[in-house]
N, C-alpha and C. Protein backbone atom coordinates (compact mmCIF):
# COMPACT_ATOMS: atom_id res chain seq x y z
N UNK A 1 0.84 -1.17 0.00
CA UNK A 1 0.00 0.00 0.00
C UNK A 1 0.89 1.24 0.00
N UNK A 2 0.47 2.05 -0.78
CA UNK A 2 1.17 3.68 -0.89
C UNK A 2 0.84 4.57 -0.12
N UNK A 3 1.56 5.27 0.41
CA UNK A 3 1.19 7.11 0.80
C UNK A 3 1.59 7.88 0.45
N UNK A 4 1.21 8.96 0.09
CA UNK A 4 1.89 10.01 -0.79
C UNK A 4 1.60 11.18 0.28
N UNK A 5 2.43 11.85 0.59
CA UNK A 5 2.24 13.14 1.72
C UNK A 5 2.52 14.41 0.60
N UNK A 6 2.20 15.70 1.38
CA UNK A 6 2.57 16.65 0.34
C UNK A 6 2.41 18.16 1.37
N UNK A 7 3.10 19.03 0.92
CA UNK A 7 2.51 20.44 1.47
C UNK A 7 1.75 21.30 0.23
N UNK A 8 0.38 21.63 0.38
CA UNK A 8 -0.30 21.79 -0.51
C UNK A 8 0.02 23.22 -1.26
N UNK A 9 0.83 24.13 -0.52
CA UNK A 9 0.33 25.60 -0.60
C UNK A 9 1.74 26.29 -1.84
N UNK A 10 1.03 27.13 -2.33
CA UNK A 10 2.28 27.94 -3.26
C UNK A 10 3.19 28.72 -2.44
N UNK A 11 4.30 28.69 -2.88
CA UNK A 11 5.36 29.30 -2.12
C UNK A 11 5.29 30.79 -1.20
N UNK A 12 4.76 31.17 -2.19
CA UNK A 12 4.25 32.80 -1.87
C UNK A 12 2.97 33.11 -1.27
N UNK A 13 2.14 32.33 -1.00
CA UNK A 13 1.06 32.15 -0.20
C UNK A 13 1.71 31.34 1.30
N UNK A 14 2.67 30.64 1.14
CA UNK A 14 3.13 29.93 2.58
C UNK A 14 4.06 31.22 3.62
N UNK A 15 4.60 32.03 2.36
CA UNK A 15 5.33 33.03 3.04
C UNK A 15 4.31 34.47 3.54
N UNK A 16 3.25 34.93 2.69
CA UNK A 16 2.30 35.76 2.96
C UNK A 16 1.65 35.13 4.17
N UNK A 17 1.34 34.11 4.47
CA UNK A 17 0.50 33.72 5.25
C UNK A 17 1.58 32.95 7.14
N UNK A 18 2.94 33.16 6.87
CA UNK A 18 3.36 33.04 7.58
C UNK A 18 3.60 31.69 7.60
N UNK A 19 3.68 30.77 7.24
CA UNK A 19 3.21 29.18 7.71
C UNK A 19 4.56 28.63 6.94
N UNK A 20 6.08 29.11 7.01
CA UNK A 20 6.91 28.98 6.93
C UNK A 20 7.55 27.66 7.42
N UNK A 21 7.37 27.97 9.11
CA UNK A 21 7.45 27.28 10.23
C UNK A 21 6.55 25.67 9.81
N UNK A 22 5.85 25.95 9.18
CA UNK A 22 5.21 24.22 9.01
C UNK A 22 5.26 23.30 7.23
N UNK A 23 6.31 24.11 7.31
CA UNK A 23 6.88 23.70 5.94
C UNK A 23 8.08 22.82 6.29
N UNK A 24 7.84 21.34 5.95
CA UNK A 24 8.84 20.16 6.43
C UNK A 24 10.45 20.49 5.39
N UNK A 25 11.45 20.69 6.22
CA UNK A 25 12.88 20.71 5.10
C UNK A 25 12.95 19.42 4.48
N UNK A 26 13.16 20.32 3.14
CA UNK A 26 13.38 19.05 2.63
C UNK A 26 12.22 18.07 1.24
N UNK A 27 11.08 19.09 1.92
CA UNK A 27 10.00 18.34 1.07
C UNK A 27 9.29 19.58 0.67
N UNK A 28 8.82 20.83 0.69
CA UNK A 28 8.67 21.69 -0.60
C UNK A 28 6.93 21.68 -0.74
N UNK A 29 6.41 22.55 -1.32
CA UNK A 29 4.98 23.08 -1.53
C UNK A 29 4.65 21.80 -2.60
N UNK A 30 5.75 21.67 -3.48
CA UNK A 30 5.13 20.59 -4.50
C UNK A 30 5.78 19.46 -4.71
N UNK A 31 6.49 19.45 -3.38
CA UNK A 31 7.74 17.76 -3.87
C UNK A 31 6.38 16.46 -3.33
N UNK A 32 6.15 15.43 -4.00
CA UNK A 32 5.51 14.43 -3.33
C UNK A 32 6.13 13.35 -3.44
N UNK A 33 6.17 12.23 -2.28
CA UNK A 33 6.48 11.33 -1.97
C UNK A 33 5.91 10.37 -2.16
N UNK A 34 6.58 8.61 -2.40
CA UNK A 34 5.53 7.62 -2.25
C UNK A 34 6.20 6.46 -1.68
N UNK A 35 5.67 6.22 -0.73
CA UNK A 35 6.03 5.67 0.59
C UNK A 35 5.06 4.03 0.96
N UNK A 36 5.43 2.91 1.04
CA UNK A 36 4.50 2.31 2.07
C UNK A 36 4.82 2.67 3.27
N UNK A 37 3.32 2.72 3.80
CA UNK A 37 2.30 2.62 5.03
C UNK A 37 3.49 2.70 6.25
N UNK A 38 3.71 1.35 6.41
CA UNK A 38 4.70 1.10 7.52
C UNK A 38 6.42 1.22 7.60
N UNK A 39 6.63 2.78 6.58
CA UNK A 39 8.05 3.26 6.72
C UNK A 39 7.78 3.95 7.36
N UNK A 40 6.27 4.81 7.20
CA UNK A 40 6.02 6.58 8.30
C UNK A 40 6.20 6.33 9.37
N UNK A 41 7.17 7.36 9.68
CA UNK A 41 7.38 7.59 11.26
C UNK A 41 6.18 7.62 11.72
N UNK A 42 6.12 7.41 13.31
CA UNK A 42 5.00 7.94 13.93
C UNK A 42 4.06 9.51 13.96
N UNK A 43 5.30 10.10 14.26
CA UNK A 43 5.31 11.85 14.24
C UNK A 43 5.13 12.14 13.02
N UNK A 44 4.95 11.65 11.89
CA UNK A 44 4.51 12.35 10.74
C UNK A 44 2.73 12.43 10.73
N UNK A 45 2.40 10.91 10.90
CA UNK A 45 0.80 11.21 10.71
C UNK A 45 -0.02 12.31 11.58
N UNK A 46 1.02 13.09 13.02
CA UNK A 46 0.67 14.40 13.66
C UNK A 46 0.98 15.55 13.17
N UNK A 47 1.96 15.39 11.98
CA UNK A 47 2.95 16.49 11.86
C UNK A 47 1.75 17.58 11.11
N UNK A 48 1.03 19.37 11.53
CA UNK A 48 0.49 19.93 10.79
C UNK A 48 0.69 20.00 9.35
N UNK A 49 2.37 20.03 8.98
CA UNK A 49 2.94 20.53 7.85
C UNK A 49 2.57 19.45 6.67
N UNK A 50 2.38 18.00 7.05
CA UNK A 50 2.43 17.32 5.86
C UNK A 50 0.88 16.66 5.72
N UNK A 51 0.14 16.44 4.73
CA UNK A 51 -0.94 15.68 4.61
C UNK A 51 -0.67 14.17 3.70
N UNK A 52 -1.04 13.74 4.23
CA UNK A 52 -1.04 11.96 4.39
C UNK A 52 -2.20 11.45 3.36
N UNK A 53 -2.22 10.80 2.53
CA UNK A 53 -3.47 10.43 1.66
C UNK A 53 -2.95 9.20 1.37
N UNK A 54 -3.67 7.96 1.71
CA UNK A 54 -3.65 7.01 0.96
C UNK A 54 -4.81 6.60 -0.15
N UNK A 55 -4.27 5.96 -1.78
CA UNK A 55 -4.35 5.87 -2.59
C UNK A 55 -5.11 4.38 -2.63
N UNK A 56 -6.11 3.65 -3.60
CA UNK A 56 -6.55 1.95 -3.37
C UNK A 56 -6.74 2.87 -5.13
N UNK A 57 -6.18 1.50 -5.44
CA UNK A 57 -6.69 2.04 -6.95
C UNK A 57 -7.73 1.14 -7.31
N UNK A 58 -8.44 1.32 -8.46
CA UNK A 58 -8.76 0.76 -8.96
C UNK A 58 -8.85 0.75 -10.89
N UNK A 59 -9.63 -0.39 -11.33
CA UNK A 59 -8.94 -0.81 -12.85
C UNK A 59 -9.34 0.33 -13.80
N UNK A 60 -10.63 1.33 -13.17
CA UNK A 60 -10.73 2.60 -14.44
C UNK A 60 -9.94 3.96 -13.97
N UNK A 61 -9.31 3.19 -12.78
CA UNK A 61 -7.78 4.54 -12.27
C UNK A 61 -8.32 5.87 -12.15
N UNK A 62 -10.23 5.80 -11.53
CA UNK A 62 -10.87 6.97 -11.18
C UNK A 62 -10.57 7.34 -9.83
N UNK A 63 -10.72 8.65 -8.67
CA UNK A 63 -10.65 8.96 -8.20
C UNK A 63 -11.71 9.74 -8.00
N UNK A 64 -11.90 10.82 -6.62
CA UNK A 64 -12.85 11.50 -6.22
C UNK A 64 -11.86 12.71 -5.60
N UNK A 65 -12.91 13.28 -5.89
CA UNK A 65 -12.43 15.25 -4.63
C UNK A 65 -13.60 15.72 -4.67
N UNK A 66 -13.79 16.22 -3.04
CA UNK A 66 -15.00 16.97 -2.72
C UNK A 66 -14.41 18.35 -2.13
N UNK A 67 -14.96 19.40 -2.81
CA UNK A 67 -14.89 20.61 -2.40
C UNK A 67 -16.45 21.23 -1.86
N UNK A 68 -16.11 21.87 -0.61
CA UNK A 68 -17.06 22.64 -0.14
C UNK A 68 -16.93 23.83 -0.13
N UNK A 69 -17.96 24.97 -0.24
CA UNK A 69 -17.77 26.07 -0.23
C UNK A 69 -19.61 26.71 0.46
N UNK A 70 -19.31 26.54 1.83
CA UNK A 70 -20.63 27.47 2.39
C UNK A 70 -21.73 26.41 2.50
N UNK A 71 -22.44 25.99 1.77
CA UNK A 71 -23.28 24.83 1.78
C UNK A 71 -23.48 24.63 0.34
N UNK A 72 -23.04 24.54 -0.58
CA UNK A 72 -22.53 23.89 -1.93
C UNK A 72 -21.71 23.27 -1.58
N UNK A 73 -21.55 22.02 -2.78
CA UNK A 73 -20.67 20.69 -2.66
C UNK A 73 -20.20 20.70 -4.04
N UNK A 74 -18.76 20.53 -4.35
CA UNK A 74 -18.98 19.96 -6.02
C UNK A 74 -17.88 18.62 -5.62
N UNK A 75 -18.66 17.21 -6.16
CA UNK A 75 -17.70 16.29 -5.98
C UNK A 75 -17.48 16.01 -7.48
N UNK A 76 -16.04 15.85 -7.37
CA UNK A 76 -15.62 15.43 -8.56
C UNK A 76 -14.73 14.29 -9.02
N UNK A 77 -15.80 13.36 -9.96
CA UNK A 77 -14.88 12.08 -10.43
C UNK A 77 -13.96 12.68 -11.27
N UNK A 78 -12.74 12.27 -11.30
CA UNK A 78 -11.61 12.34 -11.88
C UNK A 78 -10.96 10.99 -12.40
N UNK A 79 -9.88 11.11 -13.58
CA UNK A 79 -9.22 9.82 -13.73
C UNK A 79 -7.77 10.39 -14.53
N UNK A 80 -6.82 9.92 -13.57
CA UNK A 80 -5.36 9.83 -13.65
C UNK A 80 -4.99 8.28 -13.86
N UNK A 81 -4.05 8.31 -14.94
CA UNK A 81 -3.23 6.85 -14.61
C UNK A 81 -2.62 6.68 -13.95
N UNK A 82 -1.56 7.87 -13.40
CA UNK A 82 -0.64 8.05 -12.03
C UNK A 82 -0.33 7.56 -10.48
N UNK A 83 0.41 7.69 -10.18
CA UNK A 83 -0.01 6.99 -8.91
C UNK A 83 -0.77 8.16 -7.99
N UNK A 84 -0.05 10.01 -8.43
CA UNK A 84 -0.58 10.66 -7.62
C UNK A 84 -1.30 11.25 -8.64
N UNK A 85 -2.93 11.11 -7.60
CA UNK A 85 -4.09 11.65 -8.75
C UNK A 85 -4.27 13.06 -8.34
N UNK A 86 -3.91 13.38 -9.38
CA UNK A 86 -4.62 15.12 -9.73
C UNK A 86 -5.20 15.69 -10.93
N UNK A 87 -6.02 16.13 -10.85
CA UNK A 87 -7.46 16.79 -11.56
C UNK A 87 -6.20 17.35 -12.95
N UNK A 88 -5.97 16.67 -14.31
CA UNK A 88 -5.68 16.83 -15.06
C UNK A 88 -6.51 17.15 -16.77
N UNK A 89 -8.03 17.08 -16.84
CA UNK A 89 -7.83 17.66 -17.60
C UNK A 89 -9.09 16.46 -18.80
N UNK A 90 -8.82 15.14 -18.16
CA UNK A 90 -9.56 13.92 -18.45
C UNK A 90 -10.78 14.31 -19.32
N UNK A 91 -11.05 14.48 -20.43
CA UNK A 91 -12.52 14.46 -20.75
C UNK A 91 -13.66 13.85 -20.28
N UNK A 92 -13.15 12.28 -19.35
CA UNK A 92 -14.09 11.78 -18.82
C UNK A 92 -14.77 12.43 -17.49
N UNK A 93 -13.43 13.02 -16.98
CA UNK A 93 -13.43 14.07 -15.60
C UNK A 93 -15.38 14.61 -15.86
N UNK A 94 -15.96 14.23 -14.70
CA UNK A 94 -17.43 15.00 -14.37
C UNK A 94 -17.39 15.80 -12.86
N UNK A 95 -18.31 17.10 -12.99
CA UNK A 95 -18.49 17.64 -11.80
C UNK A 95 -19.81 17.40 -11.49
N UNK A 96 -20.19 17.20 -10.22
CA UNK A 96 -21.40 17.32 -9.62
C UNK A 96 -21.97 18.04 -8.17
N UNK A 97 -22.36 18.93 -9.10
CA UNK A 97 -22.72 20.40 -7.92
C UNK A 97 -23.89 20.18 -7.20
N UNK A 98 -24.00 20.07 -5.68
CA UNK A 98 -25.28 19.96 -5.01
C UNK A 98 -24.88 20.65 -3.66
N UNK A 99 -25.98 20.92 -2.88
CA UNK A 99 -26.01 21.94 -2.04
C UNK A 99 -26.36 20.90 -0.52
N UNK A 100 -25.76 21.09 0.46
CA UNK A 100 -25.89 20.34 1.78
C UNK A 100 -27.13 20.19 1.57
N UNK A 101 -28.71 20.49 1.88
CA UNK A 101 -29.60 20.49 2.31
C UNK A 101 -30.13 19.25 0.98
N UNK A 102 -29.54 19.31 0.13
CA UNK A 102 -30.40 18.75 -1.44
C UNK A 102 -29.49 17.09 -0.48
N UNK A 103 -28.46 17.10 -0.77
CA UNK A 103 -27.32 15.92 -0.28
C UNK A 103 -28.12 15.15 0.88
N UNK A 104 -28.59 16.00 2.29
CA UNK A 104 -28.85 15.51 3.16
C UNK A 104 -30.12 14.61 3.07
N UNK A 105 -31.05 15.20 1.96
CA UNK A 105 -32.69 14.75 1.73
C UNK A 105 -32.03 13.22 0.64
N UNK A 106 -31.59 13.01 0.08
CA UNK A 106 -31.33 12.44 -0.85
C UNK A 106 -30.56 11.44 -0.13
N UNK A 107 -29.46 11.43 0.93
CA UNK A 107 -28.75 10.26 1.99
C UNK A 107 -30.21 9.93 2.75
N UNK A 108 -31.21 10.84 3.30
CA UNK A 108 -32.32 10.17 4.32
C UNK A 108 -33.22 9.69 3.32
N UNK A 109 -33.58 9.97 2.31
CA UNK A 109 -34.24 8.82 1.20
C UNK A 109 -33.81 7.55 0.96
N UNK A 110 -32.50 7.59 0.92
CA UNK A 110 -31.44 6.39 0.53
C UNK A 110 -31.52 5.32 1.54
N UNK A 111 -31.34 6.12 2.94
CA UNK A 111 -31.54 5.06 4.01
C UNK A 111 -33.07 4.38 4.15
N UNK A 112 -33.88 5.25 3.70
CA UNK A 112 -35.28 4.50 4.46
C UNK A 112 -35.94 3.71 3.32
N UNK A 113 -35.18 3.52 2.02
CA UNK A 113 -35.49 2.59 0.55
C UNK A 113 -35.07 1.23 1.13
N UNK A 114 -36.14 0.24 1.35
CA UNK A 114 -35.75 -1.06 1.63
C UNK A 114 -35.11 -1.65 0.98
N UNK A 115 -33.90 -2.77 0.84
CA UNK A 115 -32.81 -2.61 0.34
C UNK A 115 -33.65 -4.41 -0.50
C-alpha cells in the first residue's frame, strides 16, 4: 500500500501567510512522496505541515475530490493513470454540484429505501 504526503500551498502564499514554520525541510509546496504505510514515522501522521493520503486504486484509475464552499458541494470524479491523482484535464473528468440540504434529503431517502 502507498502514501503520498505533500505540502499543498504555493510558495508565496506559505510566506504571505506566515506558515513557513510548518513547511517540512526538505519536502517543498510541491515535492511528493511515495512511501508504504509502515516506513512513516510515527510523528509524521501528527505532523500539521504534511498531509497523508492514501491511494486503493482501482482498474478505471478513477478517483474523487469533494470541495465545499458554504453549503454547496462539487464532488468530482476524476481519472489519472498516475499513482498521484490530480485533476488533469480527463474528458471523462465529471463535476457534480449539489447543495448540503439537497445531499442531506437524498442520503435520508437512501436510508429509508428497503434494500
Amino acid at each position: 500500500m502507498a502514501v503520498i504526503w505533500k505540502d499543498s500551498l504555493p510558495a508565496e502564499n506559505i510566506v504571505a501567510g506566515g506558515f513557513e514554520h510548518l513547511i517540512s525541510p526538505g519536502v517543498g509546496a510541491y515535492h511528493y512522496r511515495t512511501v508504504e504505510r509502515r516506513m512513516l514515522q510515527k510523528d509524521l501522521w501528527t505532523n500539521p505541515a504534511i498531509v497523508i493520503e492514501k491511494y486503493i486504486t482501482n482498474s478505471e484509475e478513477s478517483f474523487y475530490r469533494v470541495y465545499f464552499s458554504g453549503k454547496q458541494i462539487v464532488i468530482v470524479k476524476a481519472f489519472a493513470p498516475r499513482i498521484i491523482k490530480k485533476l488533469s484535464g480527463d474528458p471523462r473528468d465529471t463535476n457534480y454540484v449539489t447543495d448540503l440540504d439537497h445531499l442531506k434529503a437524498e442520503l435520508t431517502t437512501w436510508r429509508s429505501t428497503p434494500a
